[in-house]
N, C-alpha and C. Protein backbone atom coordinates (compact mmCIF):
# COMPACT_ATOMS: atom_id res chain seq x y z
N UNK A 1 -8.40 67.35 -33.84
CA UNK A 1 -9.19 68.46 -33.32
C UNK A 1 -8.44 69.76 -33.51
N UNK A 2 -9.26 70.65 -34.26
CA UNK A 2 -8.75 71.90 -34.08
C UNK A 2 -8.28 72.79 -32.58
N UNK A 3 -7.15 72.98 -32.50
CA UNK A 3 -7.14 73.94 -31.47
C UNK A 3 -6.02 74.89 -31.10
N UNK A 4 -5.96 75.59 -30.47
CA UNK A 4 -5.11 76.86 -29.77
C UNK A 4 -4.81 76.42 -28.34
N UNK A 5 -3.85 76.27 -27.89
CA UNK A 5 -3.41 76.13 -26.49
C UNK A 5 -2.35 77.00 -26.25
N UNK A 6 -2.74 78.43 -24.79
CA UNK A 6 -1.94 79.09 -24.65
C UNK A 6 -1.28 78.58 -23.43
N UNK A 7 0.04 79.20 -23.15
CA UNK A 7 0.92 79.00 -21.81
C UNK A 7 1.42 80.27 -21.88
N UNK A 8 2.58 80.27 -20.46
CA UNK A 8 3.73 80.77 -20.26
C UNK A 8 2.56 82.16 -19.27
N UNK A 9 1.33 82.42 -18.59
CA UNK A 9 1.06 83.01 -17.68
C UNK A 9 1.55 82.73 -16.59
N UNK A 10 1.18 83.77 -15.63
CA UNK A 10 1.68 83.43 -14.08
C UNK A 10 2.02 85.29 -13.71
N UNK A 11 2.03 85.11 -12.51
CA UNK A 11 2.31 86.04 -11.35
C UNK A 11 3.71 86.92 -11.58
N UNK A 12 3.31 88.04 -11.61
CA UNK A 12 5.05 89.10 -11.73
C UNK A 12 4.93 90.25 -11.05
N UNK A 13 6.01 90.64 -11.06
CA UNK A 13 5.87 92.05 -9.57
C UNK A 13 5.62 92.97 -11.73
N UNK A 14 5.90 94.21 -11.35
CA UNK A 14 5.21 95.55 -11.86
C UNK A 14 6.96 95.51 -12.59
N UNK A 15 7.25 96.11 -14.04
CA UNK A 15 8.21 95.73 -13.90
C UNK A 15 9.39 94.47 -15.08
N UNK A 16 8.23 93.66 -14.54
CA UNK A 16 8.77 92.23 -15.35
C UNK A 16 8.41 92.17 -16.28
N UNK A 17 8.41 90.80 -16.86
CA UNK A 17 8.38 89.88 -18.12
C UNK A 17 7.95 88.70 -17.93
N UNK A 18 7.44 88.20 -19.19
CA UNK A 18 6.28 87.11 -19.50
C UNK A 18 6.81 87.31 -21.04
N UNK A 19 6.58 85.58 -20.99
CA UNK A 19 6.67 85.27 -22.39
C UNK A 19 5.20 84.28 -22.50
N UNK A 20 4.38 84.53 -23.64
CA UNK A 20 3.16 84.18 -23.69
C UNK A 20 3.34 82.80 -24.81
N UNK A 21 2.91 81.53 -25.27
CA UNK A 21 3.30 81.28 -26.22
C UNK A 21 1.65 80.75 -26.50
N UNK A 22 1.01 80.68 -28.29
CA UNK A 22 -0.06 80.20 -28.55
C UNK A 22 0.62 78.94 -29.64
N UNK A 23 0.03 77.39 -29.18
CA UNK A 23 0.31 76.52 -30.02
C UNK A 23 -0.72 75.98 -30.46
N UNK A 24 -0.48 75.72 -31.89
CA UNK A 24 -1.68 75.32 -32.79
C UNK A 24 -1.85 73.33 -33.12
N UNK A 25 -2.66 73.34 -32.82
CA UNK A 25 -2.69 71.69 -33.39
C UNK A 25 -3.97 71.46 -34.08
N UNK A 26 -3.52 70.61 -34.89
CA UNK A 26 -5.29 69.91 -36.27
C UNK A 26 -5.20 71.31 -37.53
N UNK A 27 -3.93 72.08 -37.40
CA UNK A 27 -4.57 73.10 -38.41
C UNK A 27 -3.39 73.91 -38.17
N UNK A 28 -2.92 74.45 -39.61
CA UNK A 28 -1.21 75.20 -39.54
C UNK A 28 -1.77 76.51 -39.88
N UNK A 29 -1.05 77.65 -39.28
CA UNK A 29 -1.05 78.98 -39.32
C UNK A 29 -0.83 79.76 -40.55
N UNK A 30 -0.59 78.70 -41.99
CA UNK A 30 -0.37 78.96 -43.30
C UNK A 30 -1.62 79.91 -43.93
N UNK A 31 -1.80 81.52 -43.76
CA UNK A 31 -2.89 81.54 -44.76
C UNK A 31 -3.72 82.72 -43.58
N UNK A 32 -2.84 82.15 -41.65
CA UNK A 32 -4.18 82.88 -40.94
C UNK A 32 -3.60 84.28 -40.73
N UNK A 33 -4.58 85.00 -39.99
CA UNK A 33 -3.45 85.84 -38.67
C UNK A 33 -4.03 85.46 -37.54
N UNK A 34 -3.27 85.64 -36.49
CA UNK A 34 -3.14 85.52 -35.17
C UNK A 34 -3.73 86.73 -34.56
N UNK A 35 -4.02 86.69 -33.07
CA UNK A 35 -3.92 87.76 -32.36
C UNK A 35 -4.23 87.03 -31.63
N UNK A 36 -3.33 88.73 -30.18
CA UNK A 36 -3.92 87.82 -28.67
C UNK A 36 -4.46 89.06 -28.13
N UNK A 37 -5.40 88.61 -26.93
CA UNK A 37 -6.39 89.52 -26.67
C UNK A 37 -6.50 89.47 -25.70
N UNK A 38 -7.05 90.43 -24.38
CA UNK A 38 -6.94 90.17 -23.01
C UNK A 38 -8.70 90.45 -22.29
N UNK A 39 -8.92 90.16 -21.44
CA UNK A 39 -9.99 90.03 -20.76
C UNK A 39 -9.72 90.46 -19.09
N UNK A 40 -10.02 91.72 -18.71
CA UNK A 40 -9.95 91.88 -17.44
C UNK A 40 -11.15 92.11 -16.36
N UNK A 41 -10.76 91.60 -15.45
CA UNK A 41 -12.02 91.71 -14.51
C UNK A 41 -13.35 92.98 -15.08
N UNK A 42 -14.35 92.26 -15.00
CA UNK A 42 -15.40 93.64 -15.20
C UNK A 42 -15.02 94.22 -16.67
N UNK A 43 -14.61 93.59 -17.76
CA UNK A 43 -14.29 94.81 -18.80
C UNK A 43 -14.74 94.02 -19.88
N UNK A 44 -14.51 94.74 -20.96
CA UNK A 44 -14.84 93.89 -21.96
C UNK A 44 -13.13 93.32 -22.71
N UNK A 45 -13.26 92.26 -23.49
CA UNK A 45 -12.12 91.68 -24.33
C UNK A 45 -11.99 92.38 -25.32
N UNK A 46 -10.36 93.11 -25.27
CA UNK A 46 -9.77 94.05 -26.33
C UNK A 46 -8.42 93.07 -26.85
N UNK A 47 -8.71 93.87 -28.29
CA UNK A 47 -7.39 93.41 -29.01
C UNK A 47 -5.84 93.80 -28.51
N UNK A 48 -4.82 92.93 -28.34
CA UNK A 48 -3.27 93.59 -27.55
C UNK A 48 -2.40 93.81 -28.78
N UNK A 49 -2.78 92.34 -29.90
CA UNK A 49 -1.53 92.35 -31.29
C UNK A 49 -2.15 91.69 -31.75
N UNK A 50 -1.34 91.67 -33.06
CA UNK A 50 -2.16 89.99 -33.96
C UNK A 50 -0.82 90.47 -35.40
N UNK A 51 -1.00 89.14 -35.65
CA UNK A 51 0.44 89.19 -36.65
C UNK A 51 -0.48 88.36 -37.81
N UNK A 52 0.27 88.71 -38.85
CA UNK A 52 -0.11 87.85 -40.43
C UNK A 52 0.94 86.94 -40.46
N UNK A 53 0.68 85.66 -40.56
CA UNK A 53 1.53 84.82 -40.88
C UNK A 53 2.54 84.89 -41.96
N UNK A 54 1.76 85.28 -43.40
CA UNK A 54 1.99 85.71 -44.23
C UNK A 54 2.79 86.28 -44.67
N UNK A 55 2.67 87.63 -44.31
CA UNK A 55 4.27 88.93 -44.39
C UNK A 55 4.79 89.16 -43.45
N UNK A 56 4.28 88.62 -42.30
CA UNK A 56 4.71 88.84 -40.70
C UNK A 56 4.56 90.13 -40.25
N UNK A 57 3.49 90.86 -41.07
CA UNK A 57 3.49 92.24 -40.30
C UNK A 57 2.38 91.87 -39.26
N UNK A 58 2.89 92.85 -38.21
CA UNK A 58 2.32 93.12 -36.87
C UNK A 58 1.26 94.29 -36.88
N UNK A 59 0.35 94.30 -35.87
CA UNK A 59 -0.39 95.40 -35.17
C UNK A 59 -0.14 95.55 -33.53
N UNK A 60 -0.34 96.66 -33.06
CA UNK A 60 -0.29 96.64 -31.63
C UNK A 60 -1.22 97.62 -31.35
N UNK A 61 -2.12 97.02 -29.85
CA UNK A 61 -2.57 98.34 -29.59
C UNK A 61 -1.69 99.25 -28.55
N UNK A 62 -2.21 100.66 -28.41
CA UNK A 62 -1.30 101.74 -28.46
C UNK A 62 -0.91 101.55 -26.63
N UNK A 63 -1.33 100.89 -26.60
CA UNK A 63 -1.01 101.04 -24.93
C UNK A 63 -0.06 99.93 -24.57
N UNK A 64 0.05 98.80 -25.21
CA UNK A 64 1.46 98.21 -25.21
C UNK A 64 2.64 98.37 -26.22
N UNK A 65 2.59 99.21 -27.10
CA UNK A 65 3.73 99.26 -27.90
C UNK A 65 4.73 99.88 -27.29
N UNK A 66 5.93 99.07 -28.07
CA UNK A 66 7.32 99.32 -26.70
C UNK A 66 7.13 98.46 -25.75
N UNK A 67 6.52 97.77 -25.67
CA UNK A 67 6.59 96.73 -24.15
C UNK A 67 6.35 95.25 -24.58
N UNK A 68 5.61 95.61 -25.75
CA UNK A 68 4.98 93.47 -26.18
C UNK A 68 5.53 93.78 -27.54
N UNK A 69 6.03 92.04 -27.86
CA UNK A 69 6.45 92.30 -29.17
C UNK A 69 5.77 91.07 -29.41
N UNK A 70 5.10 90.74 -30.75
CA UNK A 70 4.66 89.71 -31.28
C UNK A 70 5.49 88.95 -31.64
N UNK A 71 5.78 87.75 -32.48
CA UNK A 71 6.07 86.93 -33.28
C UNK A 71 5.73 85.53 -33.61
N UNK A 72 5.80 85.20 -34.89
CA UNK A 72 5.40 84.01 -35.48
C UNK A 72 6.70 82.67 -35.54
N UNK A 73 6.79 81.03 -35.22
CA UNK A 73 7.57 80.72 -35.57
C UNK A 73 6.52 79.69 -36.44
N UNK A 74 6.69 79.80 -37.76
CA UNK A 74 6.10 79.06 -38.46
C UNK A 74 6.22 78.20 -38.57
N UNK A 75 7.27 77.53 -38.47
CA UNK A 75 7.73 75.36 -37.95
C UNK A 75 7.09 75.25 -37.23
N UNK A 76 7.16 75.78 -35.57
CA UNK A 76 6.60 75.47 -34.67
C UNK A 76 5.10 75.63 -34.68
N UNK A 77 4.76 76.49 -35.65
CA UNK A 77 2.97 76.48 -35.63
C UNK A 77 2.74 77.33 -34.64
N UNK A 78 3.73 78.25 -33.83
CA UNK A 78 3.87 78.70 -32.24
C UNK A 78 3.56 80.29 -32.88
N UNK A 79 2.73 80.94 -31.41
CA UNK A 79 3.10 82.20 -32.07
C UNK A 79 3.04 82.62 -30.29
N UNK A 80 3.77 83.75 -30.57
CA UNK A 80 4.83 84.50 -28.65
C UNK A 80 3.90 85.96 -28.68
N UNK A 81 3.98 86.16 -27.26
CA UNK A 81 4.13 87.58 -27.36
C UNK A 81 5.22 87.64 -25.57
N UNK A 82 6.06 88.65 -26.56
CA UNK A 82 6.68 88.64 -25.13
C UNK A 82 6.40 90.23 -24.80
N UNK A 83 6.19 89.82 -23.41
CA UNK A 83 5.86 91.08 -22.70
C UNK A 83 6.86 91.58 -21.86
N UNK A 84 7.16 92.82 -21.97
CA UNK A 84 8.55 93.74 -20.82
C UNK A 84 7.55 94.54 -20.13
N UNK A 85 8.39 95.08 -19.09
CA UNK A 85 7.77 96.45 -18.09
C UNK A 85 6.10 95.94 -18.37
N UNK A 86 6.15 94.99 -17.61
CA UNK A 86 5.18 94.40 -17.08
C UNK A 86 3.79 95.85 -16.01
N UNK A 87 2.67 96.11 -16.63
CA UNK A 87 2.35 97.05 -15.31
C UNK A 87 1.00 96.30 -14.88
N UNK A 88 0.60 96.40 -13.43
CA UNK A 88 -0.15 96.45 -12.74
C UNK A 88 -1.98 96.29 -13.52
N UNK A 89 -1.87 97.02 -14.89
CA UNK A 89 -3.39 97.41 -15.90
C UNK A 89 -3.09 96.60 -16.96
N UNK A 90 -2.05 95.25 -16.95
CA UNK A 90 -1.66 94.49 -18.02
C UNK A 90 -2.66 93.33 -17.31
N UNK A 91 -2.78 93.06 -16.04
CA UNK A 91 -3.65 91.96 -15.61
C UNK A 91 -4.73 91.86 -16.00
N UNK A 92 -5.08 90.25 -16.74
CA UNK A 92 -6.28 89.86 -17.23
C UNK A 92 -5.67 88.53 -18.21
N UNK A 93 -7.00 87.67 -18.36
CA UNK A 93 -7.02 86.87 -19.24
C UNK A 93 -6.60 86.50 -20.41
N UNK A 94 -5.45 86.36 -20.91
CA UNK A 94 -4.72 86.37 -22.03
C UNK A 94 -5.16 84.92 -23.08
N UNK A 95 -6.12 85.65 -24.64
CA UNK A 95 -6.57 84.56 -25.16
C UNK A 95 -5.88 85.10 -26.58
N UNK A 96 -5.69 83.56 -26.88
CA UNK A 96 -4.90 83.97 -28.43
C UNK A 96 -5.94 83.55 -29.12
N UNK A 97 -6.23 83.79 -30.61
CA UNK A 97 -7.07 83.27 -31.92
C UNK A 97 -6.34 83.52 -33.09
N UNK A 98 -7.28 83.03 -33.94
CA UNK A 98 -6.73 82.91 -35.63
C UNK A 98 -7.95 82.81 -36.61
N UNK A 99 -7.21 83.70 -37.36
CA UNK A 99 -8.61 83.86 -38.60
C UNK A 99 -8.21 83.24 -40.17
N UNK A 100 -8.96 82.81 -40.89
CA UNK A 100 -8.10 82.63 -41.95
C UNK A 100 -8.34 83.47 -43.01
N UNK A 101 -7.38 83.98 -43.87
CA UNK A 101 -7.17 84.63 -45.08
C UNK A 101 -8.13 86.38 -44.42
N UNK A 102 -7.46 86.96 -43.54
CA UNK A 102 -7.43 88.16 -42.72
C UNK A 102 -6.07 88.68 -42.66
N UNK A 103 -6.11 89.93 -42.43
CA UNK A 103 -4.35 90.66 -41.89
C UNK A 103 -4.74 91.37 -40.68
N UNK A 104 -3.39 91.35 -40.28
CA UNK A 104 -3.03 91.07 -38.58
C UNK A 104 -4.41 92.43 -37.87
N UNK A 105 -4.76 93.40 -39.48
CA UNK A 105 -5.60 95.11 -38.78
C UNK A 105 -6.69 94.11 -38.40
N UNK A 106 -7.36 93.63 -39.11
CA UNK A 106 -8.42 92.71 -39.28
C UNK A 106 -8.52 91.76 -37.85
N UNK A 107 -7.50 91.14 -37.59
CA UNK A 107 -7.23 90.01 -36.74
C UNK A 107 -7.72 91.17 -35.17
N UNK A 108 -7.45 92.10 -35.35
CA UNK A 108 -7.25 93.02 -34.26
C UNK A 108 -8.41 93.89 -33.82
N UNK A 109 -9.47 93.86 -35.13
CA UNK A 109 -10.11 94.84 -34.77
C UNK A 109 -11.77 94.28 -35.13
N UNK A 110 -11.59 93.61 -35.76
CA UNK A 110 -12.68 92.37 -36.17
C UNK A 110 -13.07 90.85 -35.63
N UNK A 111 -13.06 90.66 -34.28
CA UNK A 111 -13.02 89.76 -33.41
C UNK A 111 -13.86 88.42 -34.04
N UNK A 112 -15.14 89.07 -35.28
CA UNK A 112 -16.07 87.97 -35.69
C UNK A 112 -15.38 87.43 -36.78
N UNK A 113 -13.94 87.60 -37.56
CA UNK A 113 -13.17 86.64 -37.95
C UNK A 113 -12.59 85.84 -37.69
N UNK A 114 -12.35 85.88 -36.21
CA UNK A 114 -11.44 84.41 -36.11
C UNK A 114 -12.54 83.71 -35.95
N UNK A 115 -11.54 82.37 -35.98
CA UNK A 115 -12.57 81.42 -35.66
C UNK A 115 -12.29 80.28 -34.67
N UNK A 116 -10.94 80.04 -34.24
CA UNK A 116 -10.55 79.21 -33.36
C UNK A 116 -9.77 80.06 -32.53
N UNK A 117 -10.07 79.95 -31.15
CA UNK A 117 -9.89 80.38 -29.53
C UNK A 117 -8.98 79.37 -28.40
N UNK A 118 -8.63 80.10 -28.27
CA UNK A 118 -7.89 79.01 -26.67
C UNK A 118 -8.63 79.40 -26.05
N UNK A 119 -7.62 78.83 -24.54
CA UNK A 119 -8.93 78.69 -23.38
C UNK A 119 -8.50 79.79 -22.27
N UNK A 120 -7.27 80.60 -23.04
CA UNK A 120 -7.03 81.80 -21.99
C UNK A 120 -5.75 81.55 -21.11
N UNK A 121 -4.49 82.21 -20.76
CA UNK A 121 -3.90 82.12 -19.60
C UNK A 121 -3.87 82.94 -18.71
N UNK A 122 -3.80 82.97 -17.37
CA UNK A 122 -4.05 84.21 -16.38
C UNK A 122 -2.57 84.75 -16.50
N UNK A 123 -2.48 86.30 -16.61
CA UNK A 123 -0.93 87.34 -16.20
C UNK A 123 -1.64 87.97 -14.76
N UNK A 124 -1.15 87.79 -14.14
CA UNK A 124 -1.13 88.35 -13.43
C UNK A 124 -0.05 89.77 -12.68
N UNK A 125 -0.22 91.15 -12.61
CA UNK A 125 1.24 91.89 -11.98
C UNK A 125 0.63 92.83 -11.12
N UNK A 126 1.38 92.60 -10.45
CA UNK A 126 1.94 92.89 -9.06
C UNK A 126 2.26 94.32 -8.84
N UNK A 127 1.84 95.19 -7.95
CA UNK A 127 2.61 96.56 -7.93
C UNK A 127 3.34 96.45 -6.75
């Protein structure tokens, strides 16, 4: 079975850090890009990053750069985002996807390319 399984959510004061991780099984990251995307109460689901497997270039949107950094480990099929200075407007639903033969702008800004979804982890922070 194709799928995306995210971890590493949970509860942080304002501040902190989270390490997010998306793991892939039935299907290798050879070819996709990634991105992870958040969902907050009442809002609609925006793009945060998304990386190309490929050349490993990154996108970010402008309101976490400097704070989330993407990355790919291509053995692991794993892809991270670690998050610093954690704030309070970072809370929401954290869903990773993957598109195939897209780059990371694409992955980020074109949501009707991916094609396989996880099932979301909650961040929660704290002020």
């Amino acid at each position: 079975e194709v799928q995306l399984v995210e971890s590493g959510g949970g509860l942080v004061q304002a501040g902190g850090s989270l390490r997010l991780s998306c793991a892939a099984s039935g299907f290798t990251f050879d070819g996709y890009a990634i991105g992870w995307f958040r969902q907050a109460p009442g809002k609609e689901r925006e793009g945060v990053s998304a990386v190309s497997s490929g050349d490993g270039s990154t996108v970010y949107q402008h309101s976490v750069k400097g704070r989330f950094t993407i990355s790919i480990d291509n053995a692991k099929n794993t892809v991270y985002l670690q998050m610093n200075s954690l704030k309070p407007e970072d809370t929401a639903v954290y869903y990773c996807a993957a598109g195939p033969a897209i780059t990371a702008d694409q992955a980020m800004g074109e949501q009707r390319y991916l094609e396989v979804w996880g099932q979301g982890t909650l961040v929660t922070v704290s002020s």
